[in-house]
Every structure is written in structure tokens, then in C-alpha cells.
C-alpha atoms as a PDB file:
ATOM      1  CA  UNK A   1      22.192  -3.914  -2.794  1.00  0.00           C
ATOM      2  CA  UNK A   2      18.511  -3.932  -2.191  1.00  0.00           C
ATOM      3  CA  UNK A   3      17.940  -0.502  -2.927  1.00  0.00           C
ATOM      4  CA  UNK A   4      19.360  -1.239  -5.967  1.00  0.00           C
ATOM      5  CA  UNK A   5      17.596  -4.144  -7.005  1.00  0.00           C
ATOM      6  CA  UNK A   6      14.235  -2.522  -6.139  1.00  0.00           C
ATOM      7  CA  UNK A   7      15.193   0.685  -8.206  1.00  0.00           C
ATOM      8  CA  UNK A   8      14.336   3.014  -5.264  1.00  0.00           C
ATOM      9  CA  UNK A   9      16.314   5.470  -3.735  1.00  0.00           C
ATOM     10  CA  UNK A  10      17.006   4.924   0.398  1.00  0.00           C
ATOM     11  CA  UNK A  11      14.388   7.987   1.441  1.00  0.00           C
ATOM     12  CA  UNK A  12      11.988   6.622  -1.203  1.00  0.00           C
ATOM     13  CA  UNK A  13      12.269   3.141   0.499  1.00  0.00           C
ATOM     14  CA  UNK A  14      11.595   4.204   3.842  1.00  0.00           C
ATOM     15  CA  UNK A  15       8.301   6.419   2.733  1.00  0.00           C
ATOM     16  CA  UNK A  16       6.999   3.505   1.140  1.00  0.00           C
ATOM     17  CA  UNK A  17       7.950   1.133   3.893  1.00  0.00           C
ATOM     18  CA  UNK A  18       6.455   3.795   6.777  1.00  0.00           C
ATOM     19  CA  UNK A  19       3.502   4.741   5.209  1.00  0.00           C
ATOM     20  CA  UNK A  20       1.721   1.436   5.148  1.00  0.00           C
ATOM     21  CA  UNK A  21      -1.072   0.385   7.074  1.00  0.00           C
ATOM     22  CA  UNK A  22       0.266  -3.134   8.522  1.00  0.00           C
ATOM     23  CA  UNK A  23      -2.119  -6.357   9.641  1.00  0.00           C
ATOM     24  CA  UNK A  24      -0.955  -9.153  10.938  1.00  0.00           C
ATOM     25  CA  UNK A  25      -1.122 -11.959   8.938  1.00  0.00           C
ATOM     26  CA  UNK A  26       0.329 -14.859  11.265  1.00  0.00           C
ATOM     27  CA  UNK A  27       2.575 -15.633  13.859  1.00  0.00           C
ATOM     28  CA  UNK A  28       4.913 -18.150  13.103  1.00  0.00           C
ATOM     29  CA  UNK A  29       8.737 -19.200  13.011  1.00  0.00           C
ATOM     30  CA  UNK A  30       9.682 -18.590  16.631  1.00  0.00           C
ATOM     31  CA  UNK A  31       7.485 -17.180  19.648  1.00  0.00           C
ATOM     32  CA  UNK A  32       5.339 -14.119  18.699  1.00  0.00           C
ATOM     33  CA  UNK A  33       7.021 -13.428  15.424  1.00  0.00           C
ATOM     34  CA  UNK A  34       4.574 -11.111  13.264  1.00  0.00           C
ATOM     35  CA  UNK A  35       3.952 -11.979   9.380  1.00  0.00           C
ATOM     36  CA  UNK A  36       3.379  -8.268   8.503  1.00  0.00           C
ATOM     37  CA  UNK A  37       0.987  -7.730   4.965  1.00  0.00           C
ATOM     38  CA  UNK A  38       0.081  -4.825   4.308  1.00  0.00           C
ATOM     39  CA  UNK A  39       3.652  -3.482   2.423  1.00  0.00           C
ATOM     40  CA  UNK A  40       3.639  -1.373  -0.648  1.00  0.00           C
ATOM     41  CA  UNK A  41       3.948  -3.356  -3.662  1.00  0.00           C
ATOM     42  CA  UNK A  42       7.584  -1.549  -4.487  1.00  0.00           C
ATOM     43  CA  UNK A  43       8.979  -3.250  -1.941  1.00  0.00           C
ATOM     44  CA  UNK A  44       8.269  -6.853  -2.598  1.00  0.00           C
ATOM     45  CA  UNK A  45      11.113  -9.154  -2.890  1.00  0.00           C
ATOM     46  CA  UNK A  46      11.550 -12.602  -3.399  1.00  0.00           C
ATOM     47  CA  UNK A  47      15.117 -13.625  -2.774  1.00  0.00           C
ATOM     48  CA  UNK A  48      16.809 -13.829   0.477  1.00  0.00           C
ATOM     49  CA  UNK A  49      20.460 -13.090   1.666  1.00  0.00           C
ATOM     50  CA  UNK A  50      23.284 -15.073   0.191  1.00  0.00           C
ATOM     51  CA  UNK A  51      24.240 -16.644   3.464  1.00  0.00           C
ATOM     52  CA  UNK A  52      22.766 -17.481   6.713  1.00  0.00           C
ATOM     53  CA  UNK A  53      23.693 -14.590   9.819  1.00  0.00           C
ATOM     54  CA  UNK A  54      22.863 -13.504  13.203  1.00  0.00           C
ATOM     55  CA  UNK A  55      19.783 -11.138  13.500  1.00  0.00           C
ATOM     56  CA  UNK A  56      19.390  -9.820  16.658  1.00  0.00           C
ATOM     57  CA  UNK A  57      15.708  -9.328  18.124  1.00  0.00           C
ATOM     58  CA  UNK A  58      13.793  -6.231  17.035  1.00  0.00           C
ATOM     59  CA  UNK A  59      15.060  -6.490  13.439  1.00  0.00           C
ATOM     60  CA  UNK A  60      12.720  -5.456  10.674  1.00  0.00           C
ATOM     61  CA  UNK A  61      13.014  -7.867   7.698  1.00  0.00           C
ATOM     62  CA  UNK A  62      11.536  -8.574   4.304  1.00  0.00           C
ATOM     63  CA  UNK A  63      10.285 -11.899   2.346  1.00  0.00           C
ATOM     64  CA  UNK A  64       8.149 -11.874  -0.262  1.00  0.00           C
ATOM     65  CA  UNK A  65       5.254 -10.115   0.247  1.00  0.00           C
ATOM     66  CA  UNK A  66       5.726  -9.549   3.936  1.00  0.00           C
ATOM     67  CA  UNK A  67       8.054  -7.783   6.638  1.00  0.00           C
ATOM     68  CA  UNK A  68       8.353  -9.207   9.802  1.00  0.00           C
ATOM     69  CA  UNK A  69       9.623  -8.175  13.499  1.00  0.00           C
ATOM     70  CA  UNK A  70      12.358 -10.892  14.952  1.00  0.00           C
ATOM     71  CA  UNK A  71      11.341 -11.547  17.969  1.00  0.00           C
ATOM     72  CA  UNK A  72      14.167 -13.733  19.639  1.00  0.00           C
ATOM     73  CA  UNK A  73      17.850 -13.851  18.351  1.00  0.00           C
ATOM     74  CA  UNK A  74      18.640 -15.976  15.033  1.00  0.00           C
ATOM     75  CA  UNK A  75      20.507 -16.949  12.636  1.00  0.00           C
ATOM     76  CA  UNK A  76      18.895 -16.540   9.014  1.00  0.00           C
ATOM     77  CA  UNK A  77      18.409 -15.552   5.769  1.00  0.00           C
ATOM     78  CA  UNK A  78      16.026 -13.033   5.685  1.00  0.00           C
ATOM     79  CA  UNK A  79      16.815  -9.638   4.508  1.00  0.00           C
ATOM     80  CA  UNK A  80      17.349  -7.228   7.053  1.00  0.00           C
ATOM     81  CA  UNK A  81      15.894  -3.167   6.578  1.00  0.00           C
ATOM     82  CA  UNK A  82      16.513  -2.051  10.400  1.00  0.00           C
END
């Protein structure tokens, strides 16, 4: 579905997503959780999931402009990439 939206085909995401040179921006939302900025401009997204789930720590997500690493289990909206 987000492939889709974005127009981009899956190996197309990841080069753009991998290739970036990532700063973080802030920590914020629970303990150590990155704000990544730094993401290709292809990949920006402003919507979230349609309904609230369980993301396990170490997921990769997207919001807005930014990706960020989950650092503690949660329940959320965010969009998920890995």
C-alpha cells in the first residue's frame, strides 16, 4: 500500500531509504527514540496507519519527514518499513 502510494517500486524504496545520510533530529516519544531527518524526499509521507497496532522494538517507521527506530514495544500508528 505504501509503495503504491509513493509510486516507487519495493527495490527503488529501499535504495532511497539506505542511501541517506541520517542526523538525529530529537529524541522523543518513549526512552531514546531517534527522530531520524535526513530521508530522501520520495519517501515523505504524511498519513499514518488506519488503526493503532503493536510494534515491536527495533522497528523502522516513517512520519512525515522523518523515520524513526522504536525503541521499547508499542502500540501505534506509525507506518512500519522493517
Amino acid at each position: 500500500e505504501l509503495l503504491k502510494h509513493l509510486k516507487l517500486k519495493l527495490n527503488d524504496f529501499i535504495q532511497l531509504h539506505t542511501e541517506a545520510n541520517y542526523f538525529v533530529s530529537m529524541m522523543g516519544y518513549s526512552p531514546g527514540f531517534p527522530y531520524l531527518t535526513g530521508m530522501h524526499k520520495k519517501l515523505y509521507v504524511n498519513h499514518t496507519s488506519k488503526q493503532k497496532k503493536f510494534i515491536p522494538a527495533g522497528s523502522v517507521i516513517l512520519e512525515g519527514k522523518k523515520c524513526g527506530i522504536v525503541t521499547t514495544d508499542t502500540y501505534n500508528d506509525w507506518l512500519v518499513i522493517g
